[in-house]
PDB file of N, CA and C in Angstrom:
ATOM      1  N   UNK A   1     -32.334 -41.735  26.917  1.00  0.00           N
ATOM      2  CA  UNK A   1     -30.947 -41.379  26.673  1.00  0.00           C
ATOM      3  C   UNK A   1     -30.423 -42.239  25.510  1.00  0.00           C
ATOM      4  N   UNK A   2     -29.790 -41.344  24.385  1.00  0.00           N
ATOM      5  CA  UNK A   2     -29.350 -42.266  23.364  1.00  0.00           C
ATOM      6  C   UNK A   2     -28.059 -42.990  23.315  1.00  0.00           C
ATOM      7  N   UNK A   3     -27.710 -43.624  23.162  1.00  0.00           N
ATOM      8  CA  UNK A   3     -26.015 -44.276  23.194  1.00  0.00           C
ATOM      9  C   UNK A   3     -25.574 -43.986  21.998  1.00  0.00           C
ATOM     10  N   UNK A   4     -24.010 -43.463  22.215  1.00  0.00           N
ATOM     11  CA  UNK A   4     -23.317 -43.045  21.312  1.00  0.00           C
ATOM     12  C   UNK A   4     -23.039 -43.918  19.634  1.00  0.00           C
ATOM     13  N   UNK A   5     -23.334 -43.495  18.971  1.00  0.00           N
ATOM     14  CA  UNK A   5     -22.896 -44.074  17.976  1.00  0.00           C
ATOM     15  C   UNK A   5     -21.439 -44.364  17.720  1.00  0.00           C
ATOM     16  N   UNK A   6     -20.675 -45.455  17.004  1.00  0.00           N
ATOM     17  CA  UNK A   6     -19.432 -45.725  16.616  1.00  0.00           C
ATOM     18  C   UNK A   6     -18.721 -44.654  15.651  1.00  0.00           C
ATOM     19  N   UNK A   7     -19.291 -43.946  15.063  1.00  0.00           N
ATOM     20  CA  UNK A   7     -18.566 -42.698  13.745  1.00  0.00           C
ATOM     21  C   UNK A   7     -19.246 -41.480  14.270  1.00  0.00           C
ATOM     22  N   UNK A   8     -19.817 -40.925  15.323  1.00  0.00           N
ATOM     23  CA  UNK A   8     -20.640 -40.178  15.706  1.00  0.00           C
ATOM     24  C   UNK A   8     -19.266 -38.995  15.619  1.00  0.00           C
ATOM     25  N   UNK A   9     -17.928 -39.106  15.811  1.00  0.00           N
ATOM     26  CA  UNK A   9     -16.625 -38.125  16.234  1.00  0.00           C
ATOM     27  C   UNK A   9     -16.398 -38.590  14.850  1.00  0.00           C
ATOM     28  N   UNK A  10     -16.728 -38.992  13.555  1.00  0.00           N
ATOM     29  CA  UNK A  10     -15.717 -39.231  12.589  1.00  0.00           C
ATOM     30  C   UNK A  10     -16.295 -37.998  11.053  1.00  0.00           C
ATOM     31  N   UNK A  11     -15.744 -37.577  10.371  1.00  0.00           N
ATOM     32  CA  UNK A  11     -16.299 -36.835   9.045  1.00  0.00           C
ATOM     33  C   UNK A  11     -15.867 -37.905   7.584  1.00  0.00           C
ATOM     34  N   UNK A  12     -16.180 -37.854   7.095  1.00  0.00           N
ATOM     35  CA  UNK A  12     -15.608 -37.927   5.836  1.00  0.00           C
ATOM     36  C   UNK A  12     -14.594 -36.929   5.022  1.00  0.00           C
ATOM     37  N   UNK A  13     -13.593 -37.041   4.495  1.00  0.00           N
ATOM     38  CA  UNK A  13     -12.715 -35.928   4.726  1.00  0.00           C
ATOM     39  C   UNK A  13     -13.545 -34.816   3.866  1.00  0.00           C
ATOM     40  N   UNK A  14     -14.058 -35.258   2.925  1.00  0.00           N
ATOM     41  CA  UNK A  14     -14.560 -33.537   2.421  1.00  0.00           C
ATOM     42  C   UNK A  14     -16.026 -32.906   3.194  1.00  0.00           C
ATOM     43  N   UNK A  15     -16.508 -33.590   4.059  1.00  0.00           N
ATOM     44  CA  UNK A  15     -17.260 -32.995   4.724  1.00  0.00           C
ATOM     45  C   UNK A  15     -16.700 -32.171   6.354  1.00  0.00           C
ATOM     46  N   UNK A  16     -15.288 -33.134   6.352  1.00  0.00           N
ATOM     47  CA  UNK A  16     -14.474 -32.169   7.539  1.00  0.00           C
ATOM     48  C   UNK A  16     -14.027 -31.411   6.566  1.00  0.00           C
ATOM     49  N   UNK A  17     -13.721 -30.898   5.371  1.00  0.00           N
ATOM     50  CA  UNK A  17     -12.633 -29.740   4.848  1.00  0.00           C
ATOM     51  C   UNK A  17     -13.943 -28.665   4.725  1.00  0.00           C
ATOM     52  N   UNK A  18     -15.530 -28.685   4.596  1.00  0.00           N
ATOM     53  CA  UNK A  18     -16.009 -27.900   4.318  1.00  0.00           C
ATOM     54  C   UNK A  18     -16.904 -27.647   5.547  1.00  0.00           C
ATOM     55  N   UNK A  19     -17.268 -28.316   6.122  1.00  0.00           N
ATOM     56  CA  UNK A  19     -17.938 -28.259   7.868  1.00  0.00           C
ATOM     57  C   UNK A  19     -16.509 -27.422   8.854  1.00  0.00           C
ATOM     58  N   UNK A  20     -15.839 -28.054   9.389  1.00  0.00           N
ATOM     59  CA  UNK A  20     -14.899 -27.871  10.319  1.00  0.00           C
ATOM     60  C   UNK A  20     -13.963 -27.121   9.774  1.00  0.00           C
ATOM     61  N   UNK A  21     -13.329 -26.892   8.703  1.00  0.00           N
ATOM     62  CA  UNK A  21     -12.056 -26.225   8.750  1.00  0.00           C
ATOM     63  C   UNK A  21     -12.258 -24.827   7.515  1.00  0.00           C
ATOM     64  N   UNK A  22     -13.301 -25.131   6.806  1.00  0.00           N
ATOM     65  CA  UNK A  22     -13.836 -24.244   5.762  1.00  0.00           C
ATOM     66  C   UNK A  22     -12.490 -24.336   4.808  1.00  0.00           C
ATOM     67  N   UNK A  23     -11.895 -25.362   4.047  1.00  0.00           N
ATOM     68  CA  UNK A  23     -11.281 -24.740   3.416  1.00  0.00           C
ATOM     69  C   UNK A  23     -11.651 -26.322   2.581  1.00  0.00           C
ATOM     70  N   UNK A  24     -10.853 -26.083   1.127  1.00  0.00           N
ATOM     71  CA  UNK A  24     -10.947 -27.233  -0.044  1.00  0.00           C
ATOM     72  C   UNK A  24     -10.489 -27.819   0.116  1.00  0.00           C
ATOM     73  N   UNK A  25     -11.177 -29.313  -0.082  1.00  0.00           N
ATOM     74  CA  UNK A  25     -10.677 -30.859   0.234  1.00  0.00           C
ATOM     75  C   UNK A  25      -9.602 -31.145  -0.109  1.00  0.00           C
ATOM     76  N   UNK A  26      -8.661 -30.140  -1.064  1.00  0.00           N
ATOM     77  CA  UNK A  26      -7.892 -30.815  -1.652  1.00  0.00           C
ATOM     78  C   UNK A  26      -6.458 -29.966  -0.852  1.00  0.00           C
ATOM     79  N   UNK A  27      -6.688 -29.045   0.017  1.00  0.00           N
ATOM     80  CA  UNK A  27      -5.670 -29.021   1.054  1.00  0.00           C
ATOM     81  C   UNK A  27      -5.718 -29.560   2.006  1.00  0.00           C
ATOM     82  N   UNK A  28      -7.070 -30.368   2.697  1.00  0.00           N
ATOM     83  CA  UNK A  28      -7.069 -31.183   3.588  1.00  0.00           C
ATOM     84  C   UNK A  28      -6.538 -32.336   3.324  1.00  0.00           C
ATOM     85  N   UNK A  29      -6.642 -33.026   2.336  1.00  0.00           N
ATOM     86  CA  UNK A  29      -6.112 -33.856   1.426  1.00  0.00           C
ATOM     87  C   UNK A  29      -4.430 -33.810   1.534  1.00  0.00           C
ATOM     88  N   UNK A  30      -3.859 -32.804   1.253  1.00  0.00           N
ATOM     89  CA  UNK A  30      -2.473 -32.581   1.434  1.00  0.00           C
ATOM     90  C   UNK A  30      -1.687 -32.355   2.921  1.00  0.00           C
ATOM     91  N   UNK A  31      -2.876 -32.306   3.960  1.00  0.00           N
ATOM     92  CA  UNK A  31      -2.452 -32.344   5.002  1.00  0.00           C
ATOM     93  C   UNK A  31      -2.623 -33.377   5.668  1.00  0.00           C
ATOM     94  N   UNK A  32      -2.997 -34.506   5.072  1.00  0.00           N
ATOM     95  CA  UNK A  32      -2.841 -36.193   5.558  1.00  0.00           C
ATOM     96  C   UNK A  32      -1.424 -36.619   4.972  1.00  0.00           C
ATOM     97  N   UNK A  33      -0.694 -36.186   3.901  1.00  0.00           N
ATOM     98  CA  UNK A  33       0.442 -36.644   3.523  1.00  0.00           C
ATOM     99  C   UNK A  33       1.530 -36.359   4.704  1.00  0.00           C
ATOM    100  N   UNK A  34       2.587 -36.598   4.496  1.00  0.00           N
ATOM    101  CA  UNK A  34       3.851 -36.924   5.170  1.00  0.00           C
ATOM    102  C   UNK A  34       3.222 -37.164   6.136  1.00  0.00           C
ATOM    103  N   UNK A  35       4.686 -37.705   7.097  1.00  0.00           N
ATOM    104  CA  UNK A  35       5.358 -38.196   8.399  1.00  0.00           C
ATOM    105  C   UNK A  35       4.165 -37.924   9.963  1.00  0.00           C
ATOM    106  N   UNK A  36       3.854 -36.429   9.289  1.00  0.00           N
ATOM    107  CA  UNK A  36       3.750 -35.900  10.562  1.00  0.00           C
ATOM    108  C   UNK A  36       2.302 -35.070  10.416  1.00  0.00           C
ATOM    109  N   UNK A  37       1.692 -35.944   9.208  1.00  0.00           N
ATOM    110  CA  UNK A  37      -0.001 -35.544   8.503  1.00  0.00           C
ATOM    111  C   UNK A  37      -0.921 -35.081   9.732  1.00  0.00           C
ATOM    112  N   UNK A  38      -2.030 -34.381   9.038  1.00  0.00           N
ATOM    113  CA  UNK A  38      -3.752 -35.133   9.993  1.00  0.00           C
ATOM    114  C   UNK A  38      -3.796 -36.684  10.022  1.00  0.00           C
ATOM    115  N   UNK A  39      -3.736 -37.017  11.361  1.00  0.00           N
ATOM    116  CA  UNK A  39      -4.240 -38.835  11.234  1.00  0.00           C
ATOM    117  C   UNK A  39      -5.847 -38.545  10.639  1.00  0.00           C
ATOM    118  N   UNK A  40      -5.937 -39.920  10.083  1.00  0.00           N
ATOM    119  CA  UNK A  40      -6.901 -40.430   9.275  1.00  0.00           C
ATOM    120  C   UNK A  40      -7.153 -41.511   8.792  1.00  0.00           C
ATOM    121  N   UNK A  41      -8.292 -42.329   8.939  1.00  0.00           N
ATOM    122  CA  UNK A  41      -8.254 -43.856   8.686  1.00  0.00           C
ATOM    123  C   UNK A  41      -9.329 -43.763   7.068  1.00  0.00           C
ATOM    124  N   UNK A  42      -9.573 -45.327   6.489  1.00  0.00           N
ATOM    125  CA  UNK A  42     -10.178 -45.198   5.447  1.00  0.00           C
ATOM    126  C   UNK A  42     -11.486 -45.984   6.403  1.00  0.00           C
ATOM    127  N   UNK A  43     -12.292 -45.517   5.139  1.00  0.00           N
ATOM    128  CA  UNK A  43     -13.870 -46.087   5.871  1.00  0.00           C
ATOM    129  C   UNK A  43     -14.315 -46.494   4.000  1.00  0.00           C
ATOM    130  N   UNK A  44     -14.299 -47.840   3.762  1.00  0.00           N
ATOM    131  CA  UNK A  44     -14.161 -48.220   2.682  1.00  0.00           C
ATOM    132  C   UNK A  44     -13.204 -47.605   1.494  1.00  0.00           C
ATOM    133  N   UNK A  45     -13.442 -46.913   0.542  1.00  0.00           N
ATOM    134  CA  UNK A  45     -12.063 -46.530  -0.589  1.00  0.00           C
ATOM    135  C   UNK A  45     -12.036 -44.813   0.440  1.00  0.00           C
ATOM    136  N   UNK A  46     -13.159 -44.455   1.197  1.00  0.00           N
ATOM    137  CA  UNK A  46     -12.752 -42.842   1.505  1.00  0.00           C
ATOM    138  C   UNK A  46     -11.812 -42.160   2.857  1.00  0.00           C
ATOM    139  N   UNK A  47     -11.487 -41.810   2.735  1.00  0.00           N
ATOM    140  CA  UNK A  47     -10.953 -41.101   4.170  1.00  0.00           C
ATOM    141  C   UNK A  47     -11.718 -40.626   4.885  1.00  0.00           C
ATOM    142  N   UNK A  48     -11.725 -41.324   6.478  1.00  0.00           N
ATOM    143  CA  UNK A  48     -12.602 -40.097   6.853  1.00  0.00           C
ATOM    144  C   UNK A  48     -11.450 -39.748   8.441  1.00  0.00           C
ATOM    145  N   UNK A  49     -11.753 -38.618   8.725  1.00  0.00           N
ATOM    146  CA  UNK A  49     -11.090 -38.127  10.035  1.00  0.00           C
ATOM    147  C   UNK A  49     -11.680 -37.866  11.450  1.00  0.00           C
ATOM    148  N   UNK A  50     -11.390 -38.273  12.251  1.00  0.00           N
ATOM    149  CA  UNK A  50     -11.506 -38.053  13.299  1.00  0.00           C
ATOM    150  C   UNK A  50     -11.243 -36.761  14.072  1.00  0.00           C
ATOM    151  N   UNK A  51     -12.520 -36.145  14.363  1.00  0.00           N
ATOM    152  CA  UNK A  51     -12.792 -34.637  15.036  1.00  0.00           C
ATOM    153  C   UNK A  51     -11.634 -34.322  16.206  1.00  0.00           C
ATOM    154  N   UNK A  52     -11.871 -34.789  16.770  1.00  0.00           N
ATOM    155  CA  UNK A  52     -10.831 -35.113  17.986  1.00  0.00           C
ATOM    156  C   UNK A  52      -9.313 -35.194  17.632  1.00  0.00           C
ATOM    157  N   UNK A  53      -8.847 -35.987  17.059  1.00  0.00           N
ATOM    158  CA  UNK A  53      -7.349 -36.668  16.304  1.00  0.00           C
ATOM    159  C   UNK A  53      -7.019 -34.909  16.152  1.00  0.00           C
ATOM    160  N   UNK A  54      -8.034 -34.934  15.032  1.00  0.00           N
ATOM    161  CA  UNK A  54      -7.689 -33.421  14.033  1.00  0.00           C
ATOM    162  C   UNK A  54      -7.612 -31.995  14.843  1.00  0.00           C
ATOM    163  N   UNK A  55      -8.329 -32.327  15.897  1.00  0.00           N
ATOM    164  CA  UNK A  55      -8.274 -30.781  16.425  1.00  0.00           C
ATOM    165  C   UNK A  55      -7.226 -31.049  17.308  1.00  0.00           C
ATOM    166  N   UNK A  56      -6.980 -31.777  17.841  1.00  0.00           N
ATOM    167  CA  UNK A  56      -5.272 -32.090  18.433  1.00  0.00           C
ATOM    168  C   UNK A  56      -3.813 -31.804  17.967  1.00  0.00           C
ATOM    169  N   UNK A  57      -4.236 -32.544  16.416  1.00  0.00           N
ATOM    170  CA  UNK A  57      -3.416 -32.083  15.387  1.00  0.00           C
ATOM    171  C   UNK A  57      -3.115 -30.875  15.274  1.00  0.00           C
ATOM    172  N   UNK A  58      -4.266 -29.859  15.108  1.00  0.00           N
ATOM    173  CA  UNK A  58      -3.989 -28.911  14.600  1.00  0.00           C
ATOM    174  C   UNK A  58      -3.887 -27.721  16.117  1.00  0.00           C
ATOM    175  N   UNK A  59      -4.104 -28.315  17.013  1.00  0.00           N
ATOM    176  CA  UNK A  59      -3.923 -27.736  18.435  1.00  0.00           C
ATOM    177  C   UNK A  59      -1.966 -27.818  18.332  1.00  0.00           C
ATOM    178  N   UNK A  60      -1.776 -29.041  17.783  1.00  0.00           N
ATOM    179  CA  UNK A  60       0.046 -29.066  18.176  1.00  0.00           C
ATOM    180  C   UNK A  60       0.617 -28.050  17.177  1.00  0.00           C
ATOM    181  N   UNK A  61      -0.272 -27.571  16.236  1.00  0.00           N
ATOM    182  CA  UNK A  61       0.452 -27.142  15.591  1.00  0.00           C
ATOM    183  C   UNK A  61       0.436 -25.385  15.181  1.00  0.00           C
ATOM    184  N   UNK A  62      -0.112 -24.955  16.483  1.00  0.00           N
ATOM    185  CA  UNK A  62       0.078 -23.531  16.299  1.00  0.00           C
ATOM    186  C   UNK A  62       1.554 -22.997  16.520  1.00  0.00           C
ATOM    187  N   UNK A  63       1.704 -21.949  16.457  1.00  0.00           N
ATOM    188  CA  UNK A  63       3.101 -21.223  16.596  1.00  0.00           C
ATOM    189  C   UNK A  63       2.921 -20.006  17.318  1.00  0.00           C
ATOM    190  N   UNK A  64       4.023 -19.646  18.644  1.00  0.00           N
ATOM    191  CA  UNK A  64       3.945 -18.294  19.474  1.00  0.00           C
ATOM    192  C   UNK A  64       4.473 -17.220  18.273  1.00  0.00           C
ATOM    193  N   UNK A  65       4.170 -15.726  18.033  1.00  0.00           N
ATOM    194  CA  UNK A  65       4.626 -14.834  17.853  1.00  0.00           C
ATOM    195  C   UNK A  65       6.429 -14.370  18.286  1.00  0.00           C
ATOM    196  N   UNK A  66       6.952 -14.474  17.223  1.00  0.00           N
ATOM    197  CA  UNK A  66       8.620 -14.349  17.473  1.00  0.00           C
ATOM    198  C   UNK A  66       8.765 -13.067  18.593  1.00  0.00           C
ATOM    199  N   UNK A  67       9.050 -13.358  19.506  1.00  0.00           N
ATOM    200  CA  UNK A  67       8.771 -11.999  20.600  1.00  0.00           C
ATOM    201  C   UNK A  67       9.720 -11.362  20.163  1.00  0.00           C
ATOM    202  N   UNK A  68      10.853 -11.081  19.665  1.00  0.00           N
ATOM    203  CA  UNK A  68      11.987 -10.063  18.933  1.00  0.00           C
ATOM    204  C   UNK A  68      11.188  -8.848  17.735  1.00  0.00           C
ATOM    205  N   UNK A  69      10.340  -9.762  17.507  1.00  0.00           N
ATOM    206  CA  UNK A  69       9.369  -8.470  16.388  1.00  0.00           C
ATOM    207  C   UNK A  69       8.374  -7.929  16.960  1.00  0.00           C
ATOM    208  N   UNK A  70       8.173  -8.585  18.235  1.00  0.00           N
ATOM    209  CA  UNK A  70       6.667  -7.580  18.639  1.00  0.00           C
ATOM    210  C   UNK A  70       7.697  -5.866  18.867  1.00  0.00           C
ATOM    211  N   UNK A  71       6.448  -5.029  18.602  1.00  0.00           N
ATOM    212  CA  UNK A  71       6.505  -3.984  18.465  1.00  0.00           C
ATOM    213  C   UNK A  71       6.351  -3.028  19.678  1.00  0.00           C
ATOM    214  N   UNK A  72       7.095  -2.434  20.762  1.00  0.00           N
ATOM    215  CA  UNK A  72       7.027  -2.200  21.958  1.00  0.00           C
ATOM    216  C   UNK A  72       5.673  -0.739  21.861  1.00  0.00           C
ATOM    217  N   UNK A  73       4.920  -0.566  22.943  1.00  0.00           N
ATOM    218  CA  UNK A  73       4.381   0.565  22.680  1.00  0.00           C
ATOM    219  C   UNK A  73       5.354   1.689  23.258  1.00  0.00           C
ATOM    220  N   UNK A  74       5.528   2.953  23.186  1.00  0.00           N
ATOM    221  CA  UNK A  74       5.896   3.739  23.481  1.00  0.00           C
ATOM    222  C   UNK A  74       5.694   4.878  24.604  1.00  0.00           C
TER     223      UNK A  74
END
């Protein structure tokens, strides 16, 4: 049985923008800015993120469908 490694849950941010979220580093990048960012620590000069943190993050941040526009069937 192997024991967990210490960064084993962590990416480097452009390997989380192109592994995990499929999109360019440089909107993942913009979604560490402000108040209320992706958390993210540095791991020497780079960012890297935490799998977990991030999918939390982005778990808080879905939105319900405005139920006034759903479309009734008939």
């Amino acid at each position: 049985m192997s024991t967990p490694r210490l960064l084993d849950d962590w990416k480097y941010l452009h390997d989380f923008a192109h592994d995990e979220v499929k999109k360019h580093p440089r909107t993942v990048e913009r979604w560490t800015k402000g108040p209320n960012g992706l958390p993210y620590a540095y791991l020497g000069n780079q960012k890297i993120i935490h799998i977990p943190s991030a999918r939390e993050w982005l778990f808080g941040r879905m939105r319900n469908p405005n139920q006034r526009r759903t479309i009734e069937a008939a």
